[in-house]
Protein backbone atom coordinates (compact mmCIF):
# COMPACT_ATOMS: atom_id res chain seq x y z
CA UNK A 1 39.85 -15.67 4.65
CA UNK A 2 43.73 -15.73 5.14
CA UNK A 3 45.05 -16.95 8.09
CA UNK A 4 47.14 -13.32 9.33
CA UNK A 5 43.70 -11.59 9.21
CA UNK A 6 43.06 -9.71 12.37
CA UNK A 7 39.67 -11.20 13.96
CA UNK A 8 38.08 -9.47 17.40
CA UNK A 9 39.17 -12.24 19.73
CA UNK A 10 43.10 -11.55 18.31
CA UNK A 11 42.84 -8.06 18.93
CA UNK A 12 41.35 -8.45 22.65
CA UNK A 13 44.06 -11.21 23.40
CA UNK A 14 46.56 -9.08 22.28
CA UNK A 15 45.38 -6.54 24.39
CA UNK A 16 45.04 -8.40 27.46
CA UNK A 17 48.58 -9.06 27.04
CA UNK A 18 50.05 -6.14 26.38
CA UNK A 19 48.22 -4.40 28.87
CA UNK A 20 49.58 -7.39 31.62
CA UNK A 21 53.00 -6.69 30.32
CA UNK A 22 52.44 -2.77 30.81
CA UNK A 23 51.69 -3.81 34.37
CA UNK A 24 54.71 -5.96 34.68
CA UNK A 25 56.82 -2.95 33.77
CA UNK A 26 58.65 -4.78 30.86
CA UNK A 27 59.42 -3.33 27.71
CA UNK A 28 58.39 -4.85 24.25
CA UNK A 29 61.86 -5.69 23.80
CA UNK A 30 62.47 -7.17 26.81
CA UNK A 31 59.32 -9.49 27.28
CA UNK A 32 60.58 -10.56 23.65
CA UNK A 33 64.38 -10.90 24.64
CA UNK A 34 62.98 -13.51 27.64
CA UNK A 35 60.67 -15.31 25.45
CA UNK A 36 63.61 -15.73 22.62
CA UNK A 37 61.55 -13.77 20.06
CA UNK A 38 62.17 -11.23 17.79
CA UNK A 39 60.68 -8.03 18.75
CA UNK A 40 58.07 -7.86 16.22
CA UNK A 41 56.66 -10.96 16.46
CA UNK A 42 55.69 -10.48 20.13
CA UNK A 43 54.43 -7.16 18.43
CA UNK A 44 51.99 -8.73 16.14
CA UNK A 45 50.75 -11.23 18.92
CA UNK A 46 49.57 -7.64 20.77
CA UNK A 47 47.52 -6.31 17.86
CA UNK A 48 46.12 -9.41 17.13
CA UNK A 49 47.89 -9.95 13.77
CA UNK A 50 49.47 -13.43 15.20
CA UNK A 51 46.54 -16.39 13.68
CA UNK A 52 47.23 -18.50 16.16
CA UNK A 53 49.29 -18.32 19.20
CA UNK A 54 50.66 -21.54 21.72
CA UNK A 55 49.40 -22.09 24.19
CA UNK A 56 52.89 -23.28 25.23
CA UNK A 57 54.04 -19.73 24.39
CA UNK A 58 50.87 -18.11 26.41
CA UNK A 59 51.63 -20.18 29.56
CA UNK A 60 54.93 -18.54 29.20
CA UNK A 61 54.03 -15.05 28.85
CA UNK A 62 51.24 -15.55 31.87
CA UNK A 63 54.39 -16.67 34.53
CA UNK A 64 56.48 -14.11 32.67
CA UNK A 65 53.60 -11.42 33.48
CA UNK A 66 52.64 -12.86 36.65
CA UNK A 67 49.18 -13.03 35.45
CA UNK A 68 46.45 -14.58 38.27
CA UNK A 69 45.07 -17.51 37.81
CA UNK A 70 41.58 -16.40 36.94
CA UNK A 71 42.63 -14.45 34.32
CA UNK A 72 45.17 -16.83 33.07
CA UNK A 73 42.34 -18.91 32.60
CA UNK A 74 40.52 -16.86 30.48
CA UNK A 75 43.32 -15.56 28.06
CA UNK A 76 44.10 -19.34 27.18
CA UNK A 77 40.12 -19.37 26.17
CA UNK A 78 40.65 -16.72 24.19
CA UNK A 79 43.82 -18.23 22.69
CA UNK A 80 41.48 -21.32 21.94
CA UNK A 81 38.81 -19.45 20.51
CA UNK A 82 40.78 -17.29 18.27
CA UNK A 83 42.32 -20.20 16.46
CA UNK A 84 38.80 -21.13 15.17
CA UNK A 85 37.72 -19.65 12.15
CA UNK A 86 34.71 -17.35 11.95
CA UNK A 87 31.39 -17.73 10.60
CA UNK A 88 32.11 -15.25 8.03
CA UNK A 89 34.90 -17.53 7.01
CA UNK A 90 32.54 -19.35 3.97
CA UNK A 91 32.42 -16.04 2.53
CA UNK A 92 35.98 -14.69 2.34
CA UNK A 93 36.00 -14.57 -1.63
CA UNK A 94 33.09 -12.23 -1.04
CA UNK A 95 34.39 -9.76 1.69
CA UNK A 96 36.48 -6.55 0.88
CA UNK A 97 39.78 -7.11 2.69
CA UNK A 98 39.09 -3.91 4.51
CA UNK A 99 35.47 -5.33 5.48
CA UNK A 100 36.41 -8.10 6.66
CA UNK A 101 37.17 -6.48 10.65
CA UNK A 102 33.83 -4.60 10.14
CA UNK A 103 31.82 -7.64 9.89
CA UNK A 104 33.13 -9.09 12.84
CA UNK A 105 33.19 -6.47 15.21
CA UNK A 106 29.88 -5.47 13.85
CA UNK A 107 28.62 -9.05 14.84
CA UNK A 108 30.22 -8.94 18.40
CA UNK A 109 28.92 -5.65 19.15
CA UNK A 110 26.79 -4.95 22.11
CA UNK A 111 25.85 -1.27 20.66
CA UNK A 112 26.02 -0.43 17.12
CA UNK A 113 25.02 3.36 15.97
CA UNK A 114 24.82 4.41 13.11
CA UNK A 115 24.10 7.78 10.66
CA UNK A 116 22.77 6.76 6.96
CA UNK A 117 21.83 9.75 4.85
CA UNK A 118 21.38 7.95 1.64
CA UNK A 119 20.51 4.58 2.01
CA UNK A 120 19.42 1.47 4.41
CA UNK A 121 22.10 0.57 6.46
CA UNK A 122 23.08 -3.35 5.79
CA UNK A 123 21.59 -4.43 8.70
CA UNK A 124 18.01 -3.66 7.84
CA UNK A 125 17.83 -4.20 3.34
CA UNK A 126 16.11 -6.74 1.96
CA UNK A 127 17.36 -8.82 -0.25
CA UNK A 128 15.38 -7.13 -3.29
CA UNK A 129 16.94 -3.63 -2.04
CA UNK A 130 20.42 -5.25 -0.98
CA UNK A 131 20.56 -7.11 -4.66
CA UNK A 132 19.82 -3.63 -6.61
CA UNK A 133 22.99 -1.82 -4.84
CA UNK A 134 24.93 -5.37 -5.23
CA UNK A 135 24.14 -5.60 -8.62
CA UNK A 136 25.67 -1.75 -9.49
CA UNK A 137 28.73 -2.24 -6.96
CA UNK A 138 29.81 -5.66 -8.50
CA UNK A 139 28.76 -5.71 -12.09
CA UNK A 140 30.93 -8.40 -13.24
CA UNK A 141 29.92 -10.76 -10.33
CA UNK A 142 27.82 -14.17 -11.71
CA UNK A 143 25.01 -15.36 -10.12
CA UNK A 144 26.64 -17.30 -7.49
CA UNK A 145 28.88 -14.61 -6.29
CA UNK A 146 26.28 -12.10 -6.34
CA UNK A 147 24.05 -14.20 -3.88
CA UNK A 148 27.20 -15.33 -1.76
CA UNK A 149 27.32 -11.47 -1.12
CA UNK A 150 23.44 -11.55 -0.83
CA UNK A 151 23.51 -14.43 1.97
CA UNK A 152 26.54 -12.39 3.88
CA UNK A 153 24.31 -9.50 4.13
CA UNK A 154 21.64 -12.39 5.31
CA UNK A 155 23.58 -13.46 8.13
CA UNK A 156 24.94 -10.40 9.21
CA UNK A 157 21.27 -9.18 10.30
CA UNK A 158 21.22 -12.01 12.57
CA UNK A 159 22.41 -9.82 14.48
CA UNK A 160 19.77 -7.80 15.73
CA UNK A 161 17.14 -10.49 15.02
CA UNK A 162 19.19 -13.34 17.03
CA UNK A 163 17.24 -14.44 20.75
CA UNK A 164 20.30 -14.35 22.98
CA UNK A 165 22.21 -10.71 23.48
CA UNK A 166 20.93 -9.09 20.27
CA UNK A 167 22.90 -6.09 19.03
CA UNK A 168 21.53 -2.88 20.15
CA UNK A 169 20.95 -0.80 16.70
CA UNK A 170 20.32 2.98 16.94
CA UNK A 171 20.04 4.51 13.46
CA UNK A 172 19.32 7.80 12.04
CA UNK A 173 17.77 7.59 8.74
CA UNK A 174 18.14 10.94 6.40
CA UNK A 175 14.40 11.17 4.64
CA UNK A 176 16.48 10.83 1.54
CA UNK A 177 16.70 7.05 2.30
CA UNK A 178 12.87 7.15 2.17
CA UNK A 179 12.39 9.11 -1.06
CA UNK A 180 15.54 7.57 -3.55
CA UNK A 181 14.05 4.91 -5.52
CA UNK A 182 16.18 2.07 -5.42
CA UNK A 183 15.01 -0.73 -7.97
CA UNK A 184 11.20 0.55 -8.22
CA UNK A 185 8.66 1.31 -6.38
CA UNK A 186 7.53 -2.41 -5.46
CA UNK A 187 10.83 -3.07 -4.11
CA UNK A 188 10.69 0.35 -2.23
CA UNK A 189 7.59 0.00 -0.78
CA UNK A 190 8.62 -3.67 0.52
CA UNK A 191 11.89 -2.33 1.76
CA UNK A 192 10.00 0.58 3.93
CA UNK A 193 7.86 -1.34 5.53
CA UNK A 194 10.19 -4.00 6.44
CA UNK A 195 11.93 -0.41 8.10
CA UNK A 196 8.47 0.14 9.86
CA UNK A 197 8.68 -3.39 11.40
CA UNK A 198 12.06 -3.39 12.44
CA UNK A 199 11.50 -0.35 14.19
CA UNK A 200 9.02 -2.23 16.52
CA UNK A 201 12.22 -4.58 17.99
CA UNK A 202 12.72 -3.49 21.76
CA UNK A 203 16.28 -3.40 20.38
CA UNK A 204 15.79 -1.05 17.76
CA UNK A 205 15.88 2.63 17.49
CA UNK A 206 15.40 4.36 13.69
CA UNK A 207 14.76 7.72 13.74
CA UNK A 208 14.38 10.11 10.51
CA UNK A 209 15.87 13.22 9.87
CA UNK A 210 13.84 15.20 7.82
CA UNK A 211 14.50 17.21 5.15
CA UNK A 212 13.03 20.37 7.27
CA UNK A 213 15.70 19.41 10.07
CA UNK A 214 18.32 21.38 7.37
CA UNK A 215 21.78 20.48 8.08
CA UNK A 216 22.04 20.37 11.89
CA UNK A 217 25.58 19.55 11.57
CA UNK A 218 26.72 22.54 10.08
CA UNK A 219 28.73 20.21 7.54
CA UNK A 220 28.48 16.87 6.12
CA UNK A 221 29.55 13.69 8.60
CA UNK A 222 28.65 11.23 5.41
CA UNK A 223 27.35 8.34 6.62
CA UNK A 224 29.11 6.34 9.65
CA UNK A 225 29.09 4.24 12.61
CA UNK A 226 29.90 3.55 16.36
CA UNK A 227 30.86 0.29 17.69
CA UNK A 228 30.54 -0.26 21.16
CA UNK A 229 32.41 -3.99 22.30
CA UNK A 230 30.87 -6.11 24.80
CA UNK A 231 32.04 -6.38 28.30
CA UNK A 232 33.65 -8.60 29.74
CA UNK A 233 33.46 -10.66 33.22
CA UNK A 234 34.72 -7.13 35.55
CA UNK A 235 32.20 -5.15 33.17
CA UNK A 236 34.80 -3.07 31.29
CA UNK A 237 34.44 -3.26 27.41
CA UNK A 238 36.56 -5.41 25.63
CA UNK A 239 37.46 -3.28 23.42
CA UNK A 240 37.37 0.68 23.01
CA UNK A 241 34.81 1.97 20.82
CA UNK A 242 35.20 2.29 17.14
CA UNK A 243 33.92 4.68 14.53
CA UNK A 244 33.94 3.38 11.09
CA UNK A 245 33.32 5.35 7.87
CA UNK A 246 33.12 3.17 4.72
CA UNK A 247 34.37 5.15 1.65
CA UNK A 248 33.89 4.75 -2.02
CA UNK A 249 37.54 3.59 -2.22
CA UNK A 250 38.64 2.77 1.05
CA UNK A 251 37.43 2.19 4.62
CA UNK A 252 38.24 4.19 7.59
CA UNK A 253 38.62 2.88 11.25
CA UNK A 254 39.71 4.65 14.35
CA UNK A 255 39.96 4.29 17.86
CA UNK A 256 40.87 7.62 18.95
CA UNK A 257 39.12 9.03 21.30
CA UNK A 258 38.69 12.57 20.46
CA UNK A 259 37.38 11.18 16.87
CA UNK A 260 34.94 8.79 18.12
CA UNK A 261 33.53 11.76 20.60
CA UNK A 262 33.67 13.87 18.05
CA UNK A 263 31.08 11.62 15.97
CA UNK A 264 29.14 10.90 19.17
CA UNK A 265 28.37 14.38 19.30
CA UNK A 266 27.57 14.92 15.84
CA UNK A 267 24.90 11.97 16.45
CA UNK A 268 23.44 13.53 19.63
CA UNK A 269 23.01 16.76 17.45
CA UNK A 270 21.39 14.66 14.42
CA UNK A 271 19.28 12.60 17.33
CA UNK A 272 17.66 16.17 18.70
CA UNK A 273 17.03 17.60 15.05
CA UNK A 274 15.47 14.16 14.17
CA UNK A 275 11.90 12.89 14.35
CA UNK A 276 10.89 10.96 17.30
CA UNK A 277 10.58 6.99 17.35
CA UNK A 278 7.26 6.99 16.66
CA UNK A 279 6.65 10.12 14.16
CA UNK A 280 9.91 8.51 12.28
CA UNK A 281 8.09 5.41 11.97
CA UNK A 282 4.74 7.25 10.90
CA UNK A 283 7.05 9.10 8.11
CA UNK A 284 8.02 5.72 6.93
CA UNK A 285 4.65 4.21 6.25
CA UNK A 286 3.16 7.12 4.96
CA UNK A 287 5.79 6.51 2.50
CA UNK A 288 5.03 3.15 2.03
CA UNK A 289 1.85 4.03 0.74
CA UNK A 290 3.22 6.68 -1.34
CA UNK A 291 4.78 3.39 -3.36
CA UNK A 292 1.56 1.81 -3.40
């Protein structure tokens, strides 16, 4: 993973700081001009581009922002933390560059939620099902790449399955996930019922939309997700929440508010047309046995 990649802790350092500048009432330019910087590089520390900042540098930029002690304690943790590489990091030959943010915020998240109309969402294939759609994305990967993306998968459903602060995972299934055969029907009816299961975690919530619900929408979404951040010690999230679309050439992120209620809404809508918990889960064993 290269060292100027963006990771979560980056981005809410950078924050932090900009935000304490903001309340300083300097400028960009003139927090840079008094820390003998060029403007951009105090620029990339803000948006988390910076791998690694000093914590010479931060002590500066605390007494320059008149940051309180408390806090100033916790932004050099985060300067600390940030400098060490992610789990993910044993798989960067593996990870799209444009993935790479995904996977971490995905793995920091306190809510994820998410609309798949075609297939099982990452977080819930097996590795029979996840090794099918591998296989047909990466043809020319060997063996040992293919399972390095196989175990990535793996240890991104940790996740949800993890004992301490599991992700919350809402999910709306279309009933085409249920019904497109992906790698036979063994490996479907495996895959399904490993959905029924899941669906028993206190933590998650799948729900199907049926093919009866029509197109509740009025258009297609395509398939996409909500990120909600954690929160941190005065309960505000530590980062806004994020929509992310992943796209057959590129991947889409945004932060914009409007968007991401837009694609709130468009889930509430899906979540009242959809089957409840229990029906949904009902739906997806009776397909089970339709594998059988």
């Amino acid at each position: 993973m290269p060292e100027n990649t963006s990771t979560l802790t980056r981005r809410q350092l950078g924050r932090y700081l900009r935000e304490a500048r903001e309340a300083a009432k300097l400028t960009l330019s003139q927090a840079a001009k008094v820390m003998e910087w060029g403007t951009s590089t105090l620029q990339r520390i803000e948006v988390g581009e910076t791998a690694k900042i000093r914590i010479h540098d931060l002590d500066k930029l605390i007494s320059l922002y008149e940051v309180d002690d408390h806090w100033a304690v916790t932004l050099r943790a985060m300067a600390q933390q940030a400098a060490v590489k992610s789990w993910y990091h044993e798989f960067g030959s593996v990870i799209p560059e444009d993935f790479r943010l995904y996977v971490d915020m995905e793995y920091n998240a306190r809510i994820v939620t998410s609309f798949q109309p075609d297939l099982v969402p990452g977080l819930l294939q097996t590795r029979p099902y996840a090794r099918v759609l591998t296989s047909a994305a990466y043809p020319d990967d060997d063996e040992d790449k293919l399972g390095g993306r196989l175990e990535l998968k793996a240890r991104r459903q940790r996740a949800i399955t993890r004992d301490v602060n599991p992700v919350q995972f809402n999910v709306i299934l279309g009933e085409t996930v249920l019904r497109r055969v992906i790698g036979g029907p063994r490996v479907m009816a495996n895959q399904l019922e490993c959905l029924a299961t899941a669906s028993t975690r206190p933590n998650v919530s799948l729900r199907v939309l049926p093919f009866s619900a029509g197109m509740p929408t009025g258009r297609q979404t395509g398939p996409f997700v909500i990120l909600e951040a954690k929160l941190d010690s005065r309960g505000d999230p530590v980062e806004p929440p994020t929509v992310y679309g992943e796209g057959f050439s590129t991947d889409m992120y945004t932060e914009k508010s409007d968007i991401v209620e837009s694609y709130a809404s468009a889930f509430r809508t899906l979540q009242r047309a959809a089957l409840d918990e229990m029906s949904s889960r009902q739906l997806v064993r009776d397909a089970v046995r339709e594998y059988l």
